[in-house]
PDB file of N, CA and C in Angstrom:
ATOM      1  N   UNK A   1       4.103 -70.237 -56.924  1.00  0.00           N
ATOM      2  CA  UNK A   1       3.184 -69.864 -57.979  1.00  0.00           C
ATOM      3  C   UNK A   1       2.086 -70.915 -58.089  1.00  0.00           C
ATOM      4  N   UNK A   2       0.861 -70.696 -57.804  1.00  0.00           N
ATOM      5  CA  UNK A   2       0.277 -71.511 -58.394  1.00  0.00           C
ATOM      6  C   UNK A   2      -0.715 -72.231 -59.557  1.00  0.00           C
ATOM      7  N   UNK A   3      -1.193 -72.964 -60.012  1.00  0.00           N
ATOM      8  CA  UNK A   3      -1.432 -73.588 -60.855  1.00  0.00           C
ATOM      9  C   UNK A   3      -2.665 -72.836 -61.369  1.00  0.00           C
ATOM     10  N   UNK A   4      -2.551 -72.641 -62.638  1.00  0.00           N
ATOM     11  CA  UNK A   4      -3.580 -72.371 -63.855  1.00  0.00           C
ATOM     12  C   UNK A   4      -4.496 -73.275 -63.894  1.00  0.00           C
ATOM     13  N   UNK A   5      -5.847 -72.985 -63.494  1.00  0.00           N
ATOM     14  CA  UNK A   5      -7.260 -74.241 -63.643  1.00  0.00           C
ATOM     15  C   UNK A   5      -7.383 -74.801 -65.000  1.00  0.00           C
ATOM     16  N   UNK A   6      -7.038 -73.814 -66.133  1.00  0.00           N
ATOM     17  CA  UNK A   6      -6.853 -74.020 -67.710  1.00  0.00           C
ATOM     18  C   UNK A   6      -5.996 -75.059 -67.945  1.00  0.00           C
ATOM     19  N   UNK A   7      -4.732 -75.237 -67.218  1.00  0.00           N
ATOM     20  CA  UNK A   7      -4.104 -76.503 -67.287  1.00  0.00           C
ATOM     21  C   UNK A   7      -4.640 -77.286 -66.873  1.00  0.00           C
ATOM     22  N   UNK A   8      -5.025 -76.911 -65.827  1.00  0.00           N
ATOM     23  CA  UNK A   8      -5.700 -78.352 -65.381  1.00  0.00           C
ATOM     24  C   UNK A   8      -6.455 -79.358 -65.830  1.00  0.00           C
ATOM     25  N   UNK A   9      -7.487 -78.291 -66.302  1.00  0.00           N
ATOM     26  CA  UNK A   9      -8.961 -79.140 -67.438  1.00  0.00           C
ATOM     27  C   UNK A   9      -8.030 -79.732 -68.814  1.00  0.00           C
ATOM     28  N   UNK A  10      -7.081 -79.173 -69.265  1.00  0.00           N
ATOM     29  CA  UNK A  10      -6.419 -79.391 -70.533  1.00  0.00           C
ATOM     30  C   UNK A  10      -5.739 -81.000 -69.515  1.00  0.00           C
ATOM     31  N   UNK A  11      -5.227 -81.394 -68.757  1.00  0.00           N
ATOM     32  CA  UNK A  11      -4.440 -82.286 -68.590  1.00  0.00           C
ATOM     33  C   UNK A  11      -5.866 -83.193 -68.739  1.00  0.00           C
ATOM     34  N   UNK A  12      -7.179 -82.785 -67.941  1.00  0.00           N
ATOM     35  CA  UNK A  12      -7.863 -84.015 -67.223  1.00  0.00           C
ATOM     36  C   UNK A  12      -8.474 -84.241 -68.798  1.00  0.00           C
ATOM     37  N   UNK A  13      -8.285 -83.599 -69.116  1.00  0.00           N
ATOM     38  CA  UNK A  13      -9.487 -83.688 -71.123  1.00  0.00           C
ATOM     39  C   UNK A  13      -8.550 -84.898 -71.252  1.00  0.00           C
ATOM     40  N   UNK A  14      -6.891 -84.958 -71.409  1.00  0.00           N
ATOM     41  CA  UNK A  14      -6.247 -85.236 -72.297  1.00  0.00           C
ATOM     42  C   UNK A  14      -6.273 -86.651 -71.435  1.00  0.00           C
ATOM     43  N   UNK A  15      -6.270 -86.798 -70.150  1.00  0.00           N
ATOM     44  CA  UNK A  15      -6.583 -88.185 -69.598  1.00  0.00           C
ATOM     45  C   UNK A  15      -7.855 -89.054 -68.885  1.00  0.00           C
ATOM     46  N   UNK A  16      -8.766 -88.608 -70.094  1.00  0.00           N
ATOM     47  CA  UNK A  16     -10.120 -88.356 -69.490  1.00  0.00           C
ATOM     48  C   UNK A  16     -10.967 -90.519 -69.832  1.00  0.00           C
ATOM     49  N   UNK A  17     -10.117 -90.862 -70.889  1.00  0.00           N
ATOM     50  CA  UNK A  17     -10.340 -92.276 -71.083  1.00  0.00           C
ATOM     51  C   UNK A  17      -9.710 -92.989 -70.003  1.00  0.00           C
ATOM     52  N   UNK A  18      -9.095 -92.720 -69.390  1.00  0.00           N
ATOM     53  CA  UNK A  18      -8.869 -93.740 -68.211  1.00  0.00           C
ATOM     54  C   UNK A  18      -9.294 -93.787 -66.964  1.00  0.00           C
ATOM     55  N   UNK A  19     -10.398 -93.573 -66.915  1.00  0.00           N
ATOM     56  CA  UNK A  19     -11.389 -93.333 -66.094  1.00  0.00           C
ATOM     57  C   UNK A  19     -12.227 -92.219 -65.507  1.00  0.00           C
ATOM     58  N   UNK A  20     -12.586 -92.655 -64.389  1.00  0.00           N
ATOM     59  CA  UNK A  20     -13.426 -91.405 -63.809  1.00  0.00           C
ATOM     60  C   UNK A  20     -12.323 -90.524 -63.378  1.00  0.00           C
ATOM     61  N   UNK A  21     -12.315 -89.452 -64.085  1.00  0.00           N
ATOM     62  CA  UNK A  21     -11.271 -88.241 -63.482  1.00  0.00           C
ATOM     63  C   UNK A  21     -11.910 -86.872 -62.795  1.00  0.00           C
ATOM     64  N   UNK A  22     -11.621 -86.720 -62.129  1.00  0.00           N
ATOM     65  CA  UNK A  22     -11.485 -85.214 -61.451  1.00  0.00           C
ATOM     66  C   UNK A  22     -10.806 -84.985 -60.928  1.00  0.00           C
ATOM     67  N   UNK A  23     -10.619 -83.130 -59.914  1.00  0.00           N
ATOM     68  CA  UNK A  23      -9.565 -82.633 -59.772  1.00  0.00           C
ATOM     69  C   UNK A  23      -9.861 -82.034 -58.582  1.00  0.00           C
ATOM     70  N   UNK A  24      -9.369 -81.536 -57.419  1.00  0.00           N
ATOM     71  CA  UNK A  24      -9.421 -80.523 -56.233  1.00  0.00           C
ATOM     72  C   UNK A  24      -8.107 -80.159 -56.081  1.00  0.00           C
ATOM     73  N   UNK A  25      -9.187 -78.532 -56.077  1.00  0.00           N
ATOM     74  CA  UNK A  25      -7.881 -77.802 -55.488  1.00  0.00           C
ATOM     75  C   UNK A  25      -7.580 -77.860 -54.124  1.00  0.00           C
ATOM     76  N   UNK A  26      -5.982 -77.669 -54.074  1.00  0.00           N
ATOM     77  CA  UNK A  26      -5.351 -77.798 -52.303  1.00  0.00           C
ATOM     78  C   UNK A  26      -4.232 -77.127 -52.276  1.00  0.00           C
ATOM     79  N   UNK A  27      -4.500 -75.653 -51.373  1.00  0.00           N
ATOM     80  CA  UNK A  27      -3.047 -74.896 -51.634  1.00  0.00           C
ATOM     81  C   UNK A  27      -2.931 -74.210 -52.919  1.00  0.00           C
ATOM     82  N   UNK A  28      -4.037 -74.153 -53.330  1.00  0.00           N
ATOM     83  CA  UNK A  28      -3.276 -73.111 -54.545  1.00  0.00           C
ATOM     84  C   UNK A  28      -3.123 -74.048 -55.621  1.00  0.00           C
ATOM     85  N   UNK A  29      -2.746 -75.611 -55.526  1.00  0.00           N
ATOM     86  CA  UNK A  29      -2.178 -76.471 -56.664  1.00  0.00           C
ATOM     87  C   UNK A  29      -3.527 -77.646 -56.793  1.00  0.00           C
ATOM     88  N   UNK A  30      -3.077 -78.156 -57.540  1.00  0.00           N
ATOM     89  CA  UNK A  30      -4.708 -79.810 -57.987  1.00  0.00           C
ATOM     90  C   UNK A  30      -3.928 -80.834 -57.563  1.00  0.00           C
ATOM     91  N   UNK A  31      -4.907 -81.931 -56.839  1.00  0.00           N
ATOM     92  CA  UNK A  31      -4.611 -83.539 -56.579  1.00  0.00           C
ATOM     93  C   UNK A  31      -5.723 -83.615 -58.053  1.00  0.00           C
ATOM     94  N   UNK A  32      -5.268 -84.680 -58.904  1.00  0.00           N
ATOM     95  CA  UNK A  32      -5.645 -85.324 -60.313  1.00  0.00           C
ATOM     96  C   UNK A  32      -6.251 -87.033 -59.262  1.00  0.00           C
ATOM     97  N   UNK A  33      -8.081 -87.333 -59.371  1.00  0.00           N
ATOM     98  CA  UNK A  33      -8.167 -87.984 -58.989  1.00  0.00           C
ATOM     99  C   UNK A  33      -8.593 -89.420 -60.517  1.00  0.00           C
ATOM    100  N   UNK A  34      -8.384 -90.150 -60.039  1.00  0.00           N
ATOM    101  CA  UNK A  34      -8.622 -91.346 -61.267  1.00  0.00           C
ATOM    102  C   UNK A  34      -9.674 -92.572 -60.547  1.00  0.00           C
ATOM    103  N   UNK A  35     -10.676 -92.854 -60.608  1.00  0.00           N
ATOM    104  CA  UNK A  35     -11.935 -93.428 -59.834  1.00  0.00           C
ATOM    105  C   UNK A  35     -11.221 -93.567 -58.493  1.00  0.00           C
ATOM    106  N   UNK A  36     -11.332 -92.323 -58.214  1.00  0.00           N
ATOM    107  CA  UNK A  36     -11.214 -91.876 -56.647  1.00  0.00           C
ATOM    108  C   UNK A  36      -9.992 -92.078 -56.006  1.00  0.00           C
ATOM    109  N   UNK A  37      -9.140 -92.516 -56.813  1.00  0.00           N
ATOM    110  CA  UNK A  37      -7.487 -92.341 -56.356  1.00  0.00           C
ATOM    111  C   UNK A  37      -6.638 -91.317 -56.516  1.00  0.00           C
ATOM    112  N   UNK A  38      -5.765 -90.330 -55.895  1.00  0.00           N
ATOM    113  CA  UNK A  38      -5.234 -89.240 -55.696  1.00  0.00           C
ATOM    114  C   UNK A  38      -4.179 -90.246 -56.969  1.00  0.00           C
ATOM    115  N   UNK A  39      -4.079 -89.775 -58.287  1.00  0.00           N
ATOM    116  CA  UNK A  39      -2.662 -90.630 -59.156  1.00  0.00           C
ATOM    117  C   UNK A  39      -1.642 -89.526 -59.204  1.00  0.00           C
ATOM    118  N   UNK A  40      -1.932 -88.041 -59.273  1.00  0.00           N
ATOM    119  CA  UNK A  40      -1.343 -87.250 -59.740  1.00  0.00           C
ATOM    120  C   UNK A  40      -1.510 -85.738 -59.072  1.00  0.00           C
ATOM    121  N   UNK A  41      -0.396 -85.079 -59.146  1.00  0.00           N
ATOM    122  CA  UNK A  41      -0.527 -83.552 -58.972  1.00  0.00           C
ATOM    123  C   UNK A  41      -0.121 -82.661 -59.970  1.00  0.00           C
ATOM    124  N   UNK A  42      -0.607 -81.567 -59.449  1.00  0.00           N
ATOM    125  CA  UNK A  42      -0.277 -80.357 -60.280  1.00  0.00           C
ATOM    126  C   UNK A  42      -0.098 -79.224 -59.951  1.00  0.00           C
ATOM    127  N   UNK A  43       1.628 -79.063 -59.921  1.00  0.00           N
ATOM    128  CA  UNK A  43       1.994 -77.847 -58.846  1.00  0.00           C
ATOM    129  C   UNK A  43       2.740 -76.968 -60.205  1.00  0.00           C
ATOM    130  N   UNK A  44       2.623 -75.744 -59.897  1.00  0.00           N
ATOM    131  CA  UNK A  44       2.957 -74.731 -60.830  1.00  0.00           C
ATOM    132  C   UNK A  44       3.186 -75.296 -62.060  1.00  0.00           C
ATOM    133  N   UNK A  45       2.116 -75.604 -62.660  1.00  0.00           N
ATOM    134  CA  UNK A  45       1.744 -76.177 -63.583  1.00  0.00           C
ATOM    135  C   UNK A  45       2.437 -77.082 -64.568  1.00  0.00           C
ATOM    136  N   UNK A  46       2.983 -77.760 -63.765  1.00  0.00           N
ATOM    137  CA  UNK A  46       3.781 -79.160 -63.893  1.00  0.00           C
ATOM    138  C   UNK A  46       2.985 -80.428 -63.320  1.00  0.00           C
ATOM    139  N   UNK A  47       2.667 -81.458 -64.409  1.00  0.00           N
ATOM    140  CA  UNK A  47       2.290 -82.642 -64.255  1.00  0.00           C
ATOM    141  C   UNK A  47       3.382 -84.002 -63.386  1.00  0.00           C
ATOM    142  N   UNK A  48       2.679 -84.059 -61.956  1.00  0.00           N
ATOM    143  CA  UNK A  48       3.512 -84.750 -61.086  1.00  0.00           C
ATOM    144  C   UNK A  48       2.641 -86.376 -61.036  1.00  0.00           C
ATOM    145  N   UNK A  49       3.488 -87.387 -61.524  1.00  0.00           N
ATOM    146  CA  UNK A  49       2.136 -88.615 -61.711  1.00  0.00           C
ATOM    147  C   UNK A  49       2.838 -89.418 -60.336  1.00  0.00           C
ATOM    148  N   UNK A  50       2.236 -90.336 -59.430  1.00  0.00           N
ATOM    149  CA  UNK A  50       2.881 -90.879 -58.131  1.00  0.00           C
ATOM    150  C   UNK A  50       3.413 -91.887 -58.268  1.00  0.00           C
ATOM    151  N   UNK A  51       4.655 -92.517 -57.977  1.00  0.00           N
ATOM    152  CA  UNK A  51       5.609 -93.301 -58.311  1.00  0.00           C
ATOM    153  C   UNK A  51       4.318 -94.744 -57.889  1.00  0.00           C
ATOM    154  N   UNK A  52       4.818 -95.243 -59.088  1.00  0.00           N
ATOM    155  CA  UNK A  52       4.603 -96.972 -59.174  1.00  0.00           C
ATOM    156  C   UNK A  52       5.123 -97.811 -60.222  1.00  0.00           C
ATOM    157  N   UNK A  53       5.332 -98.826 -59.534  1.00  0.00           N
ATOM    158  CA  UNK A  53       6.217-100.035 -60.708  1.00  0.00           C
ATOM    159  C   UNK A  53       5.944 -99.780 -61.872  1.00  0.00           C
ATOM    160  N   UNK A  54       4.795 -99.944 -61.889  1.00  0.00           N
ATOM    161  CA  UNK A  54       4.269 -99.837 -63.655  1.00  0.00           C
ATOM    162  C   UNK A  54       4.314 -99.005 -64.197  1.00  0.00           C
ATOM    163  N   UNK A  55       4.337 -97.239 -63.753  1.00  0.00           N
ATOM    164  CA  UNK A  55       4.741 -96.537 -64.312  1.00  0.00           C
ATOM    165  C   UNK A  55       6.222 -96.196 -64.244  1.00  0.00           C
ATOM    166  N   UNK A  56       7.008 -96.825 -63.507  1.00  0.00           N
ATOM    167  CA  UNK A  56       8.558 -96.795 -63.891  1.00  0.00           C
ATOM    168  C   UNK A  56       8.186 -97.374 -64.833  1.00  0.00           C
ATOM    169  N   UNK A  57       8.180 -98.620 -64.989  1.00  0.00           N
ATOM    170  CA  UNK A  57       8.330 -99.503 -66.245  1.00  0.00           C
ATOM    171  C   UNK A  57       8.430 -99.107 -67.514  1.00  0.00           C
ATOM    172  N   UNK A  58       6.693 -98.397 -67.618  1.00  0.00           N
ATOM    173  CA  UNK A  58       6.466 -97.971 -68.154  1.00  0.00           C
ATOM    174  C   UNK A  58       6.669 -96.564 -69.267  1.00  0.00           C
ATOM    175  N   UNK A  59       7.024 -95.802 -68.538  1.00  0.00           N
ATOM    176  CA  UNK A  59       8.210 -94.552 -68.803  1.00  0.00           C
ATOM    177  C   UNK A  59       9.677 -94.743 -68.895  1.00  0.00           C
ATOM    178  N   UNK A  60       9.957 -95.391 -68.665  1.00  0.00           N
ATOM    179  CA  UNK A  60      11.740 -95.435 -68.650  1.00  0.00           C
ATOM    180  C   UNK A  60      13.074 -95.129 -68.658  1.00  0.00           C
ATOM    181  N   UNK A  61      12.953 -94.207 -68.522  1.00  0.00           N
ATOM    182  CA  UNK A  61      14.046 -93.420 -68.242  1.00  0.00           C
ATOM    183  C   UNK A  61      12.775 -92.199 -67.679  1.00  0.00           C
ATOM    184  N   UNK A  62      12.992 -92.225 -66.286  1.00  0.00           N
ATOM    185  CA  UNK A  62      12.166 -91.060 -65.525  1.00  0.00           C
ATOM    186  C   UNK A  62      13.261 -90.490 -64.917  1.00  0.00           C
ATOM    187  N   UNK A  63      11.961 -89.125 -64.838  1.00  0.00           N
ATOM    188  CA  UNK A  63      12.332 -88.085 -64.138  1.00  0.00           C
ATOM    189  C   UNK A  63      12.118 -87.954 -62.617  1.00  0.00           C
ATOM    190  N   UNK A  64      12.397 -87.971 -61.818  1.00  0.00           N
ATOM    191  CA  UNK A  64      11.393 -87.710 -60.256  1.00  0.00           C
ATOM    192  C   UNK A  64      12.394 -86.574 -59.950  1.00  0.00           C
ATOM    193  N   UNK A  65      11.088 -85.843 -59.359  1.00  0.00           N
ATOM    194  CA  UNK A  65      11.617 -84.143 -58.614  1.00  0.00           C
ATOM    195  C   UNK A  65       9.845 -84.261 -57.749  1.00  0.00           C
ATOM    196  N   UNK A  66      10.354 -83.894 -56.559  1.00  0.00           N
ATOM    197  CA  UNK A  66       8.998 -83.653 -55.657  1.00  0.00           C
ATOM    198  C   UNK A  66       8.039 -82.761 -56.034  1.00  0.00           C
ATOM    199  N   UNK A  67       7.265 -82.439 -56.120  1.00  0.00           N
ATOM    200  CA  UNK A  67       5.894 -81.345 -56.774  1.00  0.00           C
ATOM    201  C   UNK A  67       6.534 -80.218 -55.813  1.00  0.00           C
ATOM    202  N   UNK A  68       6.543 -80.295 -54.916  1.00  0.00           N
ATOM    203  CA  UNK A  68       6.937 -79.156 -53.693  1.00  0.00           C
ATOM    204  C   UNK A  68       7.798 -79.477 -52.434  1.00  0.00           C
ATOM    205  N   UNK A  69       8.335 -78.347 -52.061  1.00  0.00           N
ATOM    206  CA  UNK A  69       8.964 -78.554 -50.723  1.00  0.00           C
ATOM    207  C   UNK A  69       8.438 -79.283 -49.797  1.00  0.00           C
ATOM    208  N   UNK A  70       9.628 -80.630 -49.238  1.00  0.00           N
ATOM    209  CA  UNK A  70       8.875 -81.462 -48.769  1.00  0.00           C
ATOM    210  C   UNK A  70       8.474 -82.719 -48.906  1.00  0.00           C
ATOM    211  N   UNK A  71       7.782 -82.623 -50.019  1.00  0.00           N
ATOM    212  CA  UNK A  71       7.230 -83.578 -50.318  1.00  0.00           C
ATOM    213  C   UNK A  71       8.614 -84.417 -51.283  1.00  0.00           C
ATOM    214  N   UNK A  72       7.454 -85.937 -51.463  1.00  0.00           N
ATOM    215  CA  UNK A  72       8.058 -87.249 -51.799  1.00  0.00           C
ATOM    216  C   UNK A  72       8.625 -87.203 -53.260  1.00  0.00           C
ATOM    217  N   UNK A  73       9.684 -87.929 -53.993  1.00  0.00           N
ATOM    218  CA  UNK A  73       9.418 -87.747 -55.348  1.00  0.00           C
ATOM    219  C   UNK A  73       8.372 -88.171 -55.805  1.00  0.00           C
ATOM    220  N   UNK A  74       8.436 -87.592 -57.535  1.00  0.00           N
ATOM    221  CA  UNK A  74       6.668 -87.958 -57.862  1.00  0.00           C
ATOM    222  C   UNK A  74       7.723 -88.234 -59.510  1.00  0.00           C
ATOM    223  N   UNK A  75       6.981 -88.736 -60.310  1.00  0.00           N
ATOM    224  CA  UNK A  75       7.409 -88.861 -61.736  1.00  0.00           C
ATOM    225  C   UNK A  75       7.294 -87.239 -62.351  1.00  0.00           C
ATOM    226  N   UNK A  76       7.910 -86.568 -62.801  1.00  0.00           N
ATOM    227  CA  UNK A  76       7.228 -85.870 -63.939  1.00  0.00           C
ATOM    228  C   UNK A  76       7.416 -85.355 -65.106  1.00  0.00           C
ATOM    229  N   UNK A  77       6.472 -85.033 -65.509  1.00  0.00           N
ATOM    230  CA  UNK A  77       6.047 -85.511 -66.986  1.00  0.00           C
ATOM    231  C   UNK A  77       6.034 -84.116 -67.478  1.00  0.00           C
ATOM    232  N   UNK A  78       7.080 -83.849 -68.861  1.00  0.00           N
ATOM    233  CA  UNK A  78       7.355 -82.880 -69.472  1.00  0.00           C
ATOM    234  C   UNK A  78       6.593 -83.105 -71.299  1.00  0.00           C
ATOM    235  N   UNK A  79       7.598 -83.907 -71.447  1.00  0.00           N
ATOM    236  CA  UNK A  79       7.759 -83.939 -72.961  1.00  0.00           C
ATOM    237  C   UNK A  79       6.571 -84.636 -73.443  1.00  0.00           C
ATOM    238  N   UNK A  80       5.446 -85.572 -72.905  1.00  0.00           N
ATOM    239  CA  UNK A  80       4.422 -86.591 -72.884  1.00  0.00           C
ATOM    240  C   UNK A  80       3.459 -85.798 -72.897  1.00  0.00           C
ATOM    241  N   UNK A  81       3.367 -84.636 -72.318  1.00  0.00           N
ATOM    242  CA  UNK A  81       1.846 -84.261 -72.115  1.00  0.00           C
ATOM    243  C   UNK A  81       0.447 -83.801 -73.179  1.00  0.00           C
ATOM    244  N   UNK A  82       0.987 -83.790 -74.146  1.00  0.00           N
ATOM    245  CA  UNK A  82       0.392 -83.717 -75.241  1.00  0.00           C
ATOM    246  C   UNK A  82      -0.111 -85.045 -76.229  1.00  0.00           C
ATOM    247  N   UNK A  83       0.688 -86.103 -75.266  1.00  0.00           N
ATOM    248  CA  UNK A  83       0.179 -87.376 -76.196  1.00  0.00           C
ATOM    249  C   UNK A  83      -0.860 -88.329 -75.577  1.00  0.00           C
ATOM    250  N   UNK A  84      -1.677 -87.706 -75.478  1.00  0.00           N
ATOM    251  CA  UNK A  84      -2.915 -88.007 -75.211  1.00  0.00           C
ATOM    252  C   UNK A  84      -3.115 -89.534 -74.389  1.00  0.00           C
ATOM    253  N   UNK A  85      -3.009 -90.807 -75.253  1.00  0.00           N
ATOM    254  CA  UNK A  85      -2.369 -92.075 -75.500  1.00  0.00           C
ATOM    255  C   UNK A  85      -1.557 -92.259 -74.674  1.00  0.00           C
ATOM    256  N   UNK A  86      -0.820 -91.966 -74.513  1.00  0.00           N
ATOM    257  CA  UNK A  86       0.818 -92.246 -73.865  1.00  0.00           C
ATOM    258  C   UNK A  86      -0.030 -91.841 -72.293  1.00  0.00           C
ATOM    259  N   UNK A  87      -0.287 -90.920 -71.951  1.00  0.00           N
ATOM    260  CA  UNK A  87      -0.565 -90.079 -70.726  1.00  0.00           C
ATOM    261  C   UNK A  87      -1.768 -90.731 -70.243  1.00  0.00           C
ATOM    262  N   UNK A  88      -2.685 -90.936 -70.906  1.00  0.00           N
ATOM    263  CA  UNK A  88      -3.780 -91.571 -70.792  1.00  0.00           C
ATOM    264  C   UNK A  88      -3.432 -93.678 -70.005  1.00  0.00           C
ATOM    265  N   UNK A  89      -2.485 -94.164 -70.564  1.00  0.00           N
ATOM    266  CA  UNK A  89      -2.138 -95.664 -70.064  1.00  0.00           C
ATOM    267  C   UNK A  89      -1.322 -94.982 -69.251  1.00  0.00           C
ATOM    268  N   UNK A  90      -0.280 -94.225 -68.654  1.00  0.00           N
ATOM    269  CA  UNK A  90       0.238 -93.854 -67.674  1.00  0.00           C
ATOM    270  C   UNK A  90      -0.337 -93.489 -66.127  1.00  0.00           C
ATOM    271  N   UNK A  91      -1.899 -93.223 -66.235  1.00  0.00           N
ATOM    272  CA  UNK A  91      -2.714 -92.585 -65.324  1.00  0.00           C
ATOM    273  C   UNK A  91      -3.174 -94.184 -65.319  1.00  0.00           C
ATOM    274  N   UNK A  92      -3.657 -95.161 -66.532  1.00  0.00           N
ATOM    275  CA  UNK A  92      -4.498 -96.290 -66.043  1.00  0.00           C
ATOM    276  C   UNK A  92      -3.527 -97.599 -65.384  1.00  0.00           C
ATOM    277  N   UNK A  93      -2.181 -97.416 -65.569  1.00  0.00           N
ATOM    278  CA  UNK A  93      -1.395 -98.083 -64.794  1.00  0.00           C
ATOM    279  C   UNK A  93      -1.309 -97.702 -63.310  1.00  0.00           C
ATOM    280  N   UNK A  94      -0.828 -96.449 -63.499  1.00  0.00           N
ATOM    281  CA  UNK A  94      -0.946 -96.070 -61.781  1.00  0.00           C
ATOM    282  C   UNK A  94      -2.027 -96.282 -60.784  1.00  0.00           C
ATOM    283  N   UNK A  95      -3.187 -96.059 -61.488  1.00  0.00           N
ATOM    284  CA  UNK A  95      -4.285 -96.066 -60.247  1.00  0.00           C
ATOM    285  C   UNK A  95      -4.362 -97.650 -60.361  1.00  0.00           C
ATOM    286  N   UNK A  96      -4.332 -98.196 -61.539  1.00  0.00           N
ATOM    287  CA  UNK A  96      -4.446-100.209 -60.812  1.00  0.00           C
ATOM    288  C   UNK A  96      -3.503-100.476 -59.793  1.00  0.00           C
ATOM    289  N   UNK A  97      -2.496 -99.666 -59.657  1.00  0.00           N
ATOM    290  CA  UNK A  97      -1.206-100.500 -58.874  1.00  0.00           C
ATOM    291  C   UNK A  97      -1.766 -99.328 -57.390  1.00  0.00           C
ATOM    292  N   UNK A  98      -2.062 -98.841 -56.912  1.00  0.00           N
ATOM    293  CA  UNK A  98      -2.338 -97.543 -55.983  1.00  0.00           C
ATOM    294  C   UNK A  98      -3.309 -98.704 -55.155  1.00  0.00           C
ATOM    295  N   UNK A  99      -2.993 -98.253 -53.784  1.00  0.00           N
ATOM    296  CA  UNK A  99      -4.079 -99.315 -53.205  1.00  0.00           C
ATOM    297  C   UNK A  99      -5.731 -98.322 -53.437  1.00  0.00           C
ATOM    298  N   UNK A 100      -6.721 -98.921 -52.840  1.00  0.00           N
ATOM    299  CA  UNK A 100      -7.770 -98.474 -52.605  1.00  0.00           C
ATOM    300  C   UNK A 100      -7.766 -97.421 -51.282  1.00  0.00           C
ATOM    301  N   UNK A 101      -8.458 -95.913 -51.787  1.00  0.00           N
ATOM    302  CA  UNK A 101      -8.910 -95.060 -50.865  1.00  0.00           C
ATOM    303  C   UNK A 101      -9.347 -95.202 -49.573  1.00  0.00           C
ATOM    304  N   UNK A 102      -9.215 -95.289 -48.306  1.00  0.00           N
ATOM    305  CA  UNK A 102      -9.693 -95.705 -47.030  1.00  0.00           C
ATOM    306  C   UNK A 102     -11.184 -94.924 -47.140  1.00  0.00           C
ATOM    307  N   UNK A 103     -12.033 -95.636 -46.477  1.00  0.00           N
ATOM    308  CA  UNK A 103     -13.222 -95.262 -45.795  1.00  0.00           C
ATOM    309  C   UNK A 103     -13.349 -94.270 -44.846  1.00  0.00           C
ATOM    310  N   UNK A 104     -13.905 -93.041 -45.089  1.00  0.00           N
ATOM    311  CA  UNK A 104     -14.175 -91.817 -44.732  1.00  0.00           C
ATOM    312  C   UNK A 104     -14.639 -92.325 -43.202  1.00  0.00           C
ATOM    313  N   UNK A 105     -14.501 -92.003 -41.874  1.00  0.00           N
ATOM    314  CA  UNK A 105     -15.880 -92.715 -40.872  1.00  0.00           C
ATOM    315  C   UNK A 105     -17.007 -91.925 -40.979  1.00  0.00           C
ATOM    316  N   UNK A 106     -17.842 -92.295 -40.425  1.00  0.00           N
ATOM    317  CA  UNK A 106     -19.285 -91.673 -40.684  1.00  0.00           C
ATOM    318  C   UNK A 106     -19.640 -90.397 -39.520  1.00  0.00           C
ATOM    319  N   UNK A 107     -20.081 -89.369 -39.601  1.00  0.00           N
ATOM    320  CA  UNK A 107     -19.722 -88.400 -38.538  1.00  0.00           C
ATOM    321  C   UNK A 107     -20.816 -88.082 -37.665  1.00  0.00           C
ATOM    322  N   UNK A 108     -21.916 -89.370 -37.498  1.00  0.00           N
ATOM    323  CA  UNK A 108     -22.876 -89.588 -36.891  1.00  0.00           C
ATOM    324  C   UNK A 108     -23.097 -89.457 -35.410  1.00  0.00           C
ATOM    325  N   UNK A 109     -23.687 -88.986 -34.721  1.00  0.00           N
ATOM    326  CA  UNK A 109     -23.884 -88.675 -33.228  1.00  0.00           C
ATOM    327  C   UNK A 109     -24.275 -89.883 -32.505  1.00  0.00           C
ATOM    328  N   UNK A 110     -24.194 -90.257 -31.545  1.00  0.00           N
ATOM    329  CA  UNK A 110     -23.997 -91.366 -30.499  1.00  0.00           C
ATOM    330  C   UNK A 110     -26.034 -90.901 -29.829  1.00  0.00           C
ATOM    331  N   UNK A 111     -27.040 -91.635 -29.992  1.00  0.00           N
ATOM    332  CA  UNK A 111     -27.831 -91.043 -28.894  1.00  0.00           C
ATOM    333  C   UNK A 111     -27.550 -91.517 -27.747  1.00  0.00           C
ATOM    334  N   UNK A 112     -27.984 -90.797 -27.168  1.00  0.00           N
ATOM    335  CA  UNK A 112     -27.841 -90.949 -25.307  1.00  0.00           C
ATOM    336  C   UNK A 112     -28.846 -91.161 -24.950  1.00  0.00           C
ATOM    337  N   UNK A 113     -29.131 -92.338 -24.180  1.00  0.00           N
ATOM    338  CA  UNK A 113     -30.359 -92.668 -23.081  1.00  0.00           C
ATOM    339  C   UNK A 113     -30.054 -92.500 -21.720  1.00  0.00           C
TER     340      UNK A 113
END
């Protein structure tokens, strides 16, 4: 099943102070980006945030179940999603601890002499 865009905008509203957020769709479901870091997914409209120290820490007694077949565990987040606050330092922990995005290469043509 996949994900409702209405959730989606409702999650990114609700974690919209912790930075630059946006969203792409992939498959039917959203990667949740946070100044350009993949922190989170959103598969049948369940909030999946990506395991890091600080958000163990931080949450404490977690949940992890993979977003989808396959894939890695991820944290996720049931009972929180409405607290704006709470969800909001959960997204700004993760992307500090997340390394930095690799460099796209440039898809420039070689001239020939």
């Amino acid at each position: 099943m996949a994900s409702d865009e209405n959730f989606v905008k409702f999650i990114s509203e609700q974690i919209e102070s912790s930075g630059q957020i946006r969203y792409r769709k992939m498959f039917g479901e959203y990667a949740l980006y946070c100044n350009e870091k993949v922190v989170a997914l959103i598969c049948d409209n369940q909030l999946f945030i990506k395991p890091s120290n600080a958000g163990r820490d931080f949450i404490g007694n977690v949940v992890e179940q993979p977003p989808y077949k396959g894939a890695k565990p991820s944290f996720l987040i049931e009972d929180q999603i409405e607290n704006k606050e709470w969800l909001s330092e959960l997204i700004r922990l993760t992307e500090m601890e997340l390394p930095e995005p690799k460099k796209k290469k440039s898809k420039t043509k070689k001239k020939t002499q």
